[in-house]
PDB file of N, CA and C in Angstrom:
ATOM      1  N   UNK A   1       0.838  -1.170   0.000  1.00  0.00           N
ATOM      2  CA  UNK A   1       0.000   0.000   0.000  1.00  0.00           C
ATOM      3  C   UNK A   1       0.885   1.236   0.000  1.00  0.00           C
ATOM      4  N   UNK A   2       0.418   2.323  -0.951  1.00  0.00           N
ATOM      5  CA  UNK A   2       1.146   3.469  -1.089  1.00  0.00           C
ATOM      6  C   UNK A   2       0.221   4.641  -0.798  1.00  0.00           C
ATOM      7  N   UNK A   3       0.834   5.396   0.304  1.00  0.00           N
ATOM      8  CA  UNK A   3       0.088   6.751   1.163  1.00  0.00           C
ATOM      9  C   UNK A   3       0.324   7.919   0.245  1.00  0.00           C
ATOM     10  N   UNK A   4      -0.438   8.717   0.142  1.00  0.00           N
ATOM     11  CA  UNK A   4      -0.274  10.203  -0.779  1.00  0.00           C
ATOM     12  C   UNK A   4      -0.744  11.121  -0.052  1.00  0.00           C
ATOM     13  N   UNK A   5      -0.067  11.898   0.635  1.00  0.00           N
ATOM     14  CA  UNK A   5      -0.632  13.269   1.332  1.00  0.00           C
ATOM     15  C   UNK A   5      -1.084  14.153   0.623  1.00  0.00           C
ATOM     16  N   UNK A   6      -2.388  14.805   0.534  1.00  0.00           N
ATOM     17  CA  UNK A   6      -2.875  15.723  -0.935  1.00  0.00           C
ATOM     18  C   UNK A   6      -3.523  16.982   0.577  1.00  0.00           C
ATOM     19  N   UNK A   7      -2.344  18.173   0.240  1.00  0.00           N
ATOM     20  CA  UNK A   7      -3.638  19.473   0.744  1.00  0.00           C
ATOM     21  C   UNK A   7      -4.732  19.814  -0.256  1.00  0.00           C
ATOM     22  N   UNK A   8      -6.089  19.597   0.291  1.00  0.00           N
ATOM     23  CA  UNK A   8      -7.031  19.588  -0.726  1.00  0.00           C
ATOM     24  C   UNK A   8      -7.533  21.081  -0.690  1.00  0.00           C
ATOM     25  N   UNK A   9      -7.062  21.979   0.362  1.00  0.00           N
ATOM     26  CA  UNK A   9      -6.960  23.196   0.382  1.00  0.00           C
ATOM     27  C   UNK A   9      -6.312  24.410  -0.369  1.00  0.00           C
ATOM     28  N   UNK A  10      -5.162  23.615  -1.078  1.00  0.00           N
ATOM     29  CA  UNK A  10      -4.338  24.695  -2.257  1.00  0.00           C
ATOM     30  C   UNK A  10      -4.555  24.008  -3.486  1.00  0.00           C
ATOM     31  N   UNK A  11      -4.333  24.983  -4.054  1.00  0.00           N
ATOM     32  CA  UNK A  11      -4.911  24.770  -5.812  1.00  0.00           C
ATOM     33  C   UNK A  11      -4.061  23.923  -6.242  1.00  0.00           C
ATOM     34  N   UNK A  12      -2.738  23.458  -6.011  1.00  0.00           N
ATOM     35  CA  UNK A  12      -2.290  22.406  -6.361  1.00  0.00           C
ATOM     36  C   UNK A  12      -2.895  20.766  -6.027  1.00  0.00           C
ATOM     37  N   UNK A  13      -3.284  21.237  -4.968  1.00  0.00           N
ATOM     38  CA  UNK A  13      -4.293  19.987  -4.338  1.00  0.00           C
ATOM     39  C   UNK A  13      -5.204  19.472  -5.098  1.00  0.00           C
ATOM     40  N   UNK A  14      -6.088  20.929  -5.375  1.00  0.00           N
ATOM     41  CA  UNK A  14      -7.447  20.456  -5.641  1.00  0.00           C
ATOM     42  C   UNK A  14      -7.191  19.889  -7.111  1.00  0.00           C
ATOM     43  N   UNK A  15      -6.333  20.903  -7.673  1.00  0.00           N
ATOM     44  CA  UNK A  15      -6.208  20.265  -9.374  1.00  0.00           C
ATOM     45  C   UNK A  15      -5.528  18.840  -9.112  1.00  0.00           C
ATOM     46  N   UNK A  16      -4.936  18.418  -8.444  1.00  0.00           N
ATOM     47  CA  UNK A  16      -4.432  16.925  -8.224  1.00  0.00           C
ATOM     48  C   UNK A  16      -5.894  15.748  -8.264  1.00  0.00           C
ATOM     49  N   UNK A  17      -6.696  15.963  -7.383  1.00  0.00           N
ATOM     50  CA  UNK A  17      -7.863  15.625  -6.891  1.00  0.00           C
ATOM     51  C   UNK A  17      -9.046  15.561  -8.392  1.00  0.00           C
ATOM     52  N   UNK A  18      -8.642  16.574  -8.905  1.00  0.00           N
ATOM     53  CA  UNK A  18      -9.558  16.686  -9.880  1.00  0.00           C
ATOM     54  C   UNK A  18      -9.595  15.602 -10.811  1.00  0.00           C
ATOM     55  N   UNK A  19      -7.837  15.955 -10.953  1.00  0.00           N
ATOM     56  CA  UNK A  19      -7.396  14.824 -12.729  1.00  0.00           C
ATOM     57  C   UNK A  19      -7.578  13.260 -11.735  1.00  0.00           C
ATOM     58  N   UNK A  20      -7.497  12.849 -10.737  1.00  0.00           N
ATOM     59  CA  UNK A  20      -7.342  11.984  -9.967  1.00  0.00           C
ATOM     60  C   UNK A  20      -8.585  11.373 -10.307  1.00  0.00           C
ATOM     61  N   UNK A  21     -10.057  12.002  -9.693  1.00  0.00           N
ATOM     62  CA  UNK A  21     -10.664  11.352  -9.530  1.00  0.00           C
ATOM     63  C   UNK A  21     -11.282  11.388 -11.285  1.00  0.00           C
ATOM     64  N   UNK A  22     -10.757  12.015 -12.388  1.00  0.00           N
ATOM     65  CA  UNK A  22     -11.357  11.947 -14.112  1.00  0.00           C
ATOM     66  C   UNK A  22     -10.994  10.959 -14.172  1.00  0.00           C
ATOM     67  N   UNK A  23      -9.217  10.227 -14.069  1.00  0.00           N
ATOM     68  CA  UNK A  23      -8.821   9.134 -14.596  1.00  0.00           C
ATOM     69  C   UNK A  23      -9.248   7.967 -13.692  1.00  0.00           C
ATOM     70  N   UNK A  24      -9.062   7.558 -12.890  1.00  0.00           N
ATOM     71  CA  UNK A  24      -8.953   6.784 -11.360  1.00  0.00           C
ATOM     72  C   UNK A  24     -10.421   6.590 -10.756  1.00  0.00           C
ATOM     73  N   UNK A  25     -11.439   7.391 -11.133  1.00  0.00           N
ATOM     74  CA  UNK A  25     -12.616   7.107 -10.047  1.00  0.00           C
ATOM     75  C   UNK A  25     -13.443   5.590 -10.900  1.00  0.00           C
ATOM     76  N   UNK A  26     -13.376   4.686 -10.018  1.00  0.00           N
ATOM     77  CA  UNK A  26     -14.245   3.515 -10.794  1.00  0.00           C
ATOM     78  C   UNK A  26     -13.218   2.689 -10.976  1.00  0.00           C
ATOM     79  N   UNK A  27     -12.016   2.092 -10.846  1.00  0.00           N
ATOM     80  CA  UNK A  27     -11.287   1.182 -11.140  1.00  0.00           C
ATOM     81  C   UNK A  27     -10.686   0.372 -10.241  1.00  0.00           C
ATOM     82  N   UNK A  28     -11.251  -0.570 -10.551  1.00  0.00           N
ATOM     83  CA  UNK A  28     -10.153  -1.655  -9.335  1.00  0.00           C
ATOM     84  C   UNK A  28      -9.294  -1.491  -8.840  1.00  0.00           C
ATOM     85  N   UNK A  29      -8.803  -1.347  -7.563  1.00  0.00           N
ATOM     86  CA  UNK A  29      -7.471  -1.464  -7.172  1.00  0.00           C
ATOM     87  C   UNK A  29      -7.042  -0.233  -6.811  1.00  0.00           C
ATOM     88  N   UNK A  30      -7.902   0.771  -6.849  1.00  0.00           N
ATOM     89  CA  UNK A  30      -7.582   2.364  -6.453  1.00  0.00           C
ATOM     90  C   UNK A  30      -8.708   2.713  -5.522  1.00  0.00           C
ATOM     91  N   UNK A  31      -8.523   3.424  -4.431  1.00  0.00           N
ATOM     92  CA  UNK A  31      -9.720   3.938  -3.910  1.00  0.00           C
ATOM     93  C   UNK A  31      -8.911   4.659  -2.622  1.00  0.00           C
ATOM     94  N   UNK A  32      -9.994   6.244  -2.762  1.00  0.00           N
ATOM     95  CA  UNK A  32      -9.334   7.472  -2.306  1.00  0.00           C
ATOM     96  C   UNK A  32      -9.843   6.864  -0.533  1.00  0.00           C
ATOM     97  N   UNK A  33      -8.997   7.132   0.492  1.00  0.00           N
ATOM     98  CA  UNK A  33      -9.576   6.931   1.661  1.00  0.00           C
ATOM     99  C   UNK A  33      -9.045   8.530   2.471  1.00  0.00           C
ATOM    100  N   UNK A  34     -10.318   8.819   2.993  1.00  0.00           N
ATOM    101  CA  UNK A  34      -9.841  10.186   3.437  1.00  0.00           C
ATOM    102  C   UNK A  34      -9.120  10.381   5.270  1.00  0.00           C
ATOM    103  N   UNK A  35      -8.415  10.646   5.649  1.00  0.00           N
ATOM    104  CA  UNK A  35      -7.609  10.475   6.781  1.00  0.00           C
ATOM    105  C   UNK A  35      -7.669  12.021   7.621  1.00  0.00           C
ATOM    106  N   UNK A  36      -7.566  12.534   8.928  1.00  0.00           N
ATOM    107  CA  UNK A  36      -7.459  13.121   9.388  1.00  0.00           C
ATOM    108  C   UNK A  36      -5.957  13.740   9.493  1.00  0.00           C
ATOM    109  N   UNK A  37      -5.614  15.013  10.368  1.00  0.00           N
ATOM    110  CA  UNK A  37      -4.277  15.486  10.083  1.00  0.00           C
ATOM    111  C   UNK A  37      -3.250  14.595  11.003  1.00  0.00           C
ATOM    112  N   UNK A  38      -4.136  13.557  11.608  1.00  0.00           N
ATOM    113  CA  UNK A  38      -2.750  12.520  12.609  1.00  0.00           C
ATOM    114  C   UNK A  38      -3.031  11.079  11.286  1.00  0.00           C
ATOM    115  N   UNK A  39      -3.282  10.531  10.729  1.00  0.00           N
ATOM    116  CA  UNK A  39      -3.949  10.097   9.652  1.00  0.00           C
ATOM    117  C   UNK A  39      -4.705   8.594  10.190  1.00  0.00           C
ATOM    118  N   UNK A  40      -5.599   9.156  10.912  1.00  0.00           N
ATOM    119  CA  UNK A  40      -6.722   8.395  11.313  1.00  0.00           C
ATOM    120  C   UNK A  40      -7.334   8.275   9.990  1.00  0.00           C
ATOM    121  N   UNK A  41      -8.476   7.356   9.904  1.00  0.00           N
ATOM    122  CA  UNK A  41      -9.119   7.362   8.629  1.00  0.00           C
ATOM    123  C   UNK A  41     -10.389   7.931   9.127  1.00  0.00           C
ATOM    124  N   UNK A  42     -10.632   8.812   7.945  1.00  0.00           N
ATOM    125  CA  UNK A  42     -12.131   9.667   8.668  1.00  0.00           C
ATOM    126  C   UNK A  42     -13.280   8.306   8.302  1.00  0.00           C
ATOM    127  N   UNK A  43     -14.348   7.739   8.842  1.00  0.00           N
ATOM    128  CA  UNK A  43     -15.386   7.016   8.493  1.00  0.00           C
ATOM    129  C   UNK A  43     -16.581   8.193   7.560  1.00  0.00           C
ATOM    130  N   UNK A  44     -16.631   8.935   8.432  1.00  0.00           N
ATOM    131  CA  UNK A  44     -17.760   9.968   8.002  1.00  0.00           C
ATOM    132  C   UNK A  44     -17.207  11.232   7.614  1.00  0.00           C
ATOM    133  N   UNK A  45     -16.848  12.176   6.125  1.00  0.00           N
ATOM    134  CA  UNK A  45     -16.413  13.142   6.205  1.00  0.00           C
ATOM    135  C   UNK A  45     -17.413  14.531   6.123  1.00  0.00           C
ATOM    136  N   UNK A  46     -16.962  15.182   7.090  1.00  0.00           N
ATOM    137  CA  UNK A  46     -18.271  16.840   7.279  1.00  0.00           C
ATOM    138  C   UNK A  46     -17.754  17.644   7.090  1.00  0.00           C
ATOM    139  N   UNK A  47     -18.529  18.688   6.119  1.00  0.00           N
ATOM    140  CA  UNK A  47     -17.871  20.009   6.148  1.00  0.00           C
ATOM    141  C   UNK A  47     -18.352  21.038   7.384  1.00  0.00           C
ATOM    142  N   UNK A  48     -19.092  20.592   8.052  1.00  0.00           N
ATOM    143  CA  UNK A  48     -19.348  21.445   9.362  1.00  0.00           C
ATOM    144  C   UNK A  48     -18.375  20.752  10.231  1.00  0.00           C
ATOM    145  N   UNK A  49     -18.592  21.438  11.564  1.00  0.00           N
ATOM    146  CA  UNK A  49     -18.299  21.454  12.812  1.00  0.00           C
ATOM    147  C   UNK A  49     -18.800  20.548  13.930  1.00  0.00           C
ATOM    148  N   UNK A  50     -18.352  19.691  14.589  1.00  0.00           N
ATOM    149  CA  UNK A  50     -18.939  18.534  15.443  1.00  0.00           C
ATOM    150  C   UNK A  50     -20.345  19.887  16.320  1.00  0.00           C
ATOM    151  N   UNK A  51     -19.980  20.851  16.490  1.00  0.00           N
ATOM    152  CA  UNK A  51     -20.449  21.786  17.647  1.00  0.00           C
ATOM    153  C   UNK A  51     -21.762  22.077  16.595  1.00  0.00           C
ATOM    154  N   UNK A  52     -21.391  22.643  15.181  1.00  0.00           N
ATOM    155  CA  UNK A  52     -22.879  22.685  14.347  1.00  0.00           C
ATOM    156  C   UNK A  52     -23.772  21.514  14.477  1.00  0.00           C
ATOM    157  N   UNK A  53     -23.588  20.526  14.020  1.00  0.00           N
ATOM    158  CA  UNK A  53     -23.937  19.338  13.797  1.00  0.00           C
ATOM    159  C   UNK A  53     -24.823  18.979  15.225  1.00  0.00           C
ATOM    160  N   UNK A  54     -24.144  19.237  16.389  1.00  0.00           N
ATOM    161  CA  UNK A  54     -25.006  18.538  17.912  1.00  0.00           C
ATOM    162  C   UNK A  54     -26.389  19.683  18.016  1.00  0.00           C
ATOM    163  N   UNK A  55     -26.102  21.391  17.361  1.00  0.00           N
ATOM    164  CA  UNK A  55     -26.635  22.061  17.660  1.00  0.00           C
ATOM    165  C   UNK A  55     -28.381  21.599  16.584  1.00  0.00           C
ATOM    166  N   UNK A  56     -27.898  21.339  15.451  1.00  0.00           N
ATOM    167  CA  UNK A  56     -28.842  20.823  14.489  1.00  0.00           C
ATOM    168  C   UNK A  56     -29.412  19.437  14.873  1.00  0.00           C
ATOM    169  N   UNK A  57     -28.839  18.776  15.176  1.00  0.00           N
ATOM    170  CA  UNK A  57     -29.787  17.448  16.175  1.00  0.00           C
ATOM    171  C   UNK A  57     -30.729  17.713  17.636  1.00  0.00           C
ATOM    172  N   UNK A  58     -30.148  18.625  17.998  1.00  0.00           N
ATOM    173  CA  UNK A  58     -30.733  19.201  19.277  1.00  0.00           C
ATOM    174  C   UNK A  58     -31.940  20.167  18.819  1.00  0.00           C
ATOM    175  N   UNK A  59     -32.091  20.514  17.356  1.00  0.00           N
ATOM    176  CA  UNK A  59     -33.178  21.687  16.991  1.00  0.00           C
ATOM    177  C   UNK A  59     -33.915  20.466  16.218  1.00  0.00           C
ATOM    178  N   UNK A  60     -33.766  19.544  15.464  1.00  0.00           N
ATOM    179  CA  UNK A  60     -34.603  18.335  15.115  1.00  0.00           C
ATOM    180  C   UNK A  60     -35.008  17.912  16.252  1.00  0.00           C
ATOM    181  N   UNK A  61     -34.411  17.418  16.991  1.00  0.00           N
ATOM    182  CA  UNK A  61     -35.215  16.670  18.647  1.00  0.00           C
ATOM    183  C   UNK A  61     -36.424  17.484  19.154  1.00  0.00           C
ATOM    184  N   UNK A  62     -35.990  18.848  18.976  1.00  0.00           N
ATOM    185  CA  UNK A  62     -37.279  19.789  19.879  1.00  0.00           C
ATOM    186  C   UNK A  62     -38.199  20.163  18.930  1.00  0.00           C
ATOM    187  N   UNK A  63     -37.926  19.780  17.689  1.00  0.00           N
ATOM    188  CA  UNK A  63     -39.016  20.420  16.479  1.00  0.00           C
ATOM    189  C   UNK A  63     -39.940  18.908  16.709  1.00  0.00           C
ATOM    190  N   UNK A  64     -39.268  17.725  17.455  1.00  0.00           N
ATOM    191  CA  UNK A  64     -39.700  16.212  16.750  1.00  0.00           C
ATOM    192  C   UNK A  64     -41.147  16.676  18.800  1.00  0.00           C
ATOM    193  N   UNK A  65     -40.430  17.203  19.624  1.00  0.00           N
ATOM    194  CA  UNK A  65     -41.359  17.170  20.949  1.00  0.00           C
ATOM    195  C   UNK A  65     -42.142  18.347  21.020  1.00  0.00           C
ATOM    196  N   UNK A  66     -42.092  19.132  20.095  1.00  0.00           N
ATOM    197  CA  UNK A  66     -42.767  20.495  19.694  1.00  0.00           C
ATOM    198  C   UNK A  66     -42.447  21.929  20.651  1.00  0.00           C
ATOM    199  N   UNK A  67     -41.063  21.468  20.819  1.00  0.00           N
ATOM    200  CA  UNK A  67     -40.649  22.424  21.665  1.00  0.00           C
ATOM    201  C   UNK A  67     -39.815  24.093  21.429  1.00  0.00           C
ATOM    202  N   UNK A  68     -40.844  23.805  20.071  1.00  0.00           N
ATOM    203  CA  UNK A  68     -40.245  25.273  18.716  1.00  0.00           C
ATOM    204  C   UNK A  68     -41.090  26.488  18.739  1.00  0.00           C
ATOM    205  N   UNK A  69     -41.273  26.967  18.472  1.00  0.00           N
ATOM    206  CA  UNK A  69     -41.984  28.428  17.937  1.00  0.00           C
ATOM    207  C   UNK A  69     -41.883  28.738  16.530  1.00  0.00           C
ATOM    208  N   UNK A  70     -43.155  28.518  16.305  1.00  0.00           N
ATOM    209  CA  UNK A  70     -43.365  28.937  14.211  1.00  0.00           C
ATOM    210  C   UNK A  70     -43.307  30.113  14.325  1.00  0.00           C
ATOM    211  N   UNK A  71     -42.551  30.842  13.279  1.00  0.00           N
ATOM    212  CA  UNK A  71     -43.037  32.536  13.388  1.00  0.00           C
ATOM    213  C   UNK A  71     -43.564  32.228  11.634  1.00  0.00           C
ATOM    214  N   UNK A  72     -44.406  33.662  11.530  1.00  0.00           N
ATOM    215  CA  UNK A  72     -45.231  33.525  10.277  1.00  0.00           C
ATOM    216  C   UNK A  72     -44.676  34.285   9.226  1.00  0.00           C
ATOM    217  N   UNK A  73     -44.247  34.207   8.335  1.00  0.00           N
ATOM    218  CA  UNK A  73     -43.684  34.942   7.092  1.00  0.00           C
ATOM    219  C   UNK A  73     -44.213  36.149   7.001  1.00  0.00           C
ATOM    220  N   UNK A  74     -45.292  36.404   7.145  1.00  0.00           N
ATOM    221  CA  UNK A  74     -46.079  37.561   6.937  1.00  0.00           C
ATOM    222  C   UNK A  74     -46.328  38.749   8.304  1.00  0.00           C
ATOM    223  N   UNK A  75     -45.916  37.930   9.324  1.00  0.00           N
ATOM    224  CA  UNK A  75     -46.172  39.237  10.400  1.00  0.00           C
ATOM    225  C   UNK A  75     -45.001  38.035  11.293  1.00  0.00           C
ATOM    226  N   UNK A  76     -43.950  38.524  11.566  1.00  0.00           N
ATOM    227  CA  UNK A  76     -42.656  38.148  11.824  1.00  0.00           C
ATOM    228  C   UNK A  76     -42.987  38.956  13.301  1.00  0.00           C
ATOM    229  N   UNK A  77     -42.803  40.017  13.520  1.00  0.00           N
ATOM    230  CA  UNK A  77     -42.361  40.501  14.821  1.00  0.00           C
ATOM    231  C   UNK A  77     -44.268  40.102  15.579  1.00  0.00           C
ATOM    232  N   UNK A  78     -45.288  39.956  15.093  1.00  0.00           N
ATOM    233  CA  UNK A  78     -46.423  39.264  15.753  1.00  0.00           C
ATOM    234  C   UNK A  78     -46.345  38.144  15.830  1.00  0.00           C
ATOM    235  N   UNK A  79     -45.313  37.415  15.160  1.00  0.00           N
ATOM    236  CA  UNK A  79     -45.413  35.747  16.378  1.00  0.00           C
ATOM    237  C   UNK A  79     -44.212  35.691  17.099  1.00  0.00           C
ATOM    238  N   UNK A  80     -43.499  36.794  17.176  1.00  0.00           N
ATOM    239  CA  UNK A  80     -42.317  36.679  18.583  1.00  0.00           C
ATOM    240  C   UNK A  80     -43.199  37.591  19.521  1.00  0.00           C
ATOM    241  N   UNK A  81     -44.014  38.459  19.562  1.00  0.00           N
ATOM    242  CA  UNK A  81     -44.349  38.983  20.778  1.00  0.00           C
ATOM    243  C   UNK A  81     -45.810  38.173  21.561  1.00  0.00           C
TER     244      UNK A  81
END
């Protein structure tokens, strides 16, 4: 097995990534695995924040026990008061 460190953050990166996955995506024997900066292998990759993500499960949970407030498109400051 052969490791390739790619910053997918500089334009050298991304154009690496690009031609990578035109020629390479779909073929036996190749497959991109994405790793963290100690090079754990990520299972799940997010472009948010662990802290976004708990905050958005925590606003599904209370929308799921009705613990929300609708405000109305049309008179906005009459369903906050």
């Amino acid at each position: 097995m052969t490791t390739i460190k790619i910053n997918e953050h500089t334009k050298t990166g991304k154009a690496f990534m690009e031609m990578f996955e035109t020629f390479f995506k779909g073929l036996d024997g190749i497959e991109i695995v994405e790793t963290d900066s100690y090079g754990q292998v990520n299972e799940e990759q997010s472009i948010y924040s662990a802290e976004f993500i708990e905050k958005v499960k925590k606003a599904e949970e209370n929308i799921k026990q009705g613990k929300t407030t609708r405000l109305n498109p049309d008179d906005i400051w009459g369903s906050i008061l």
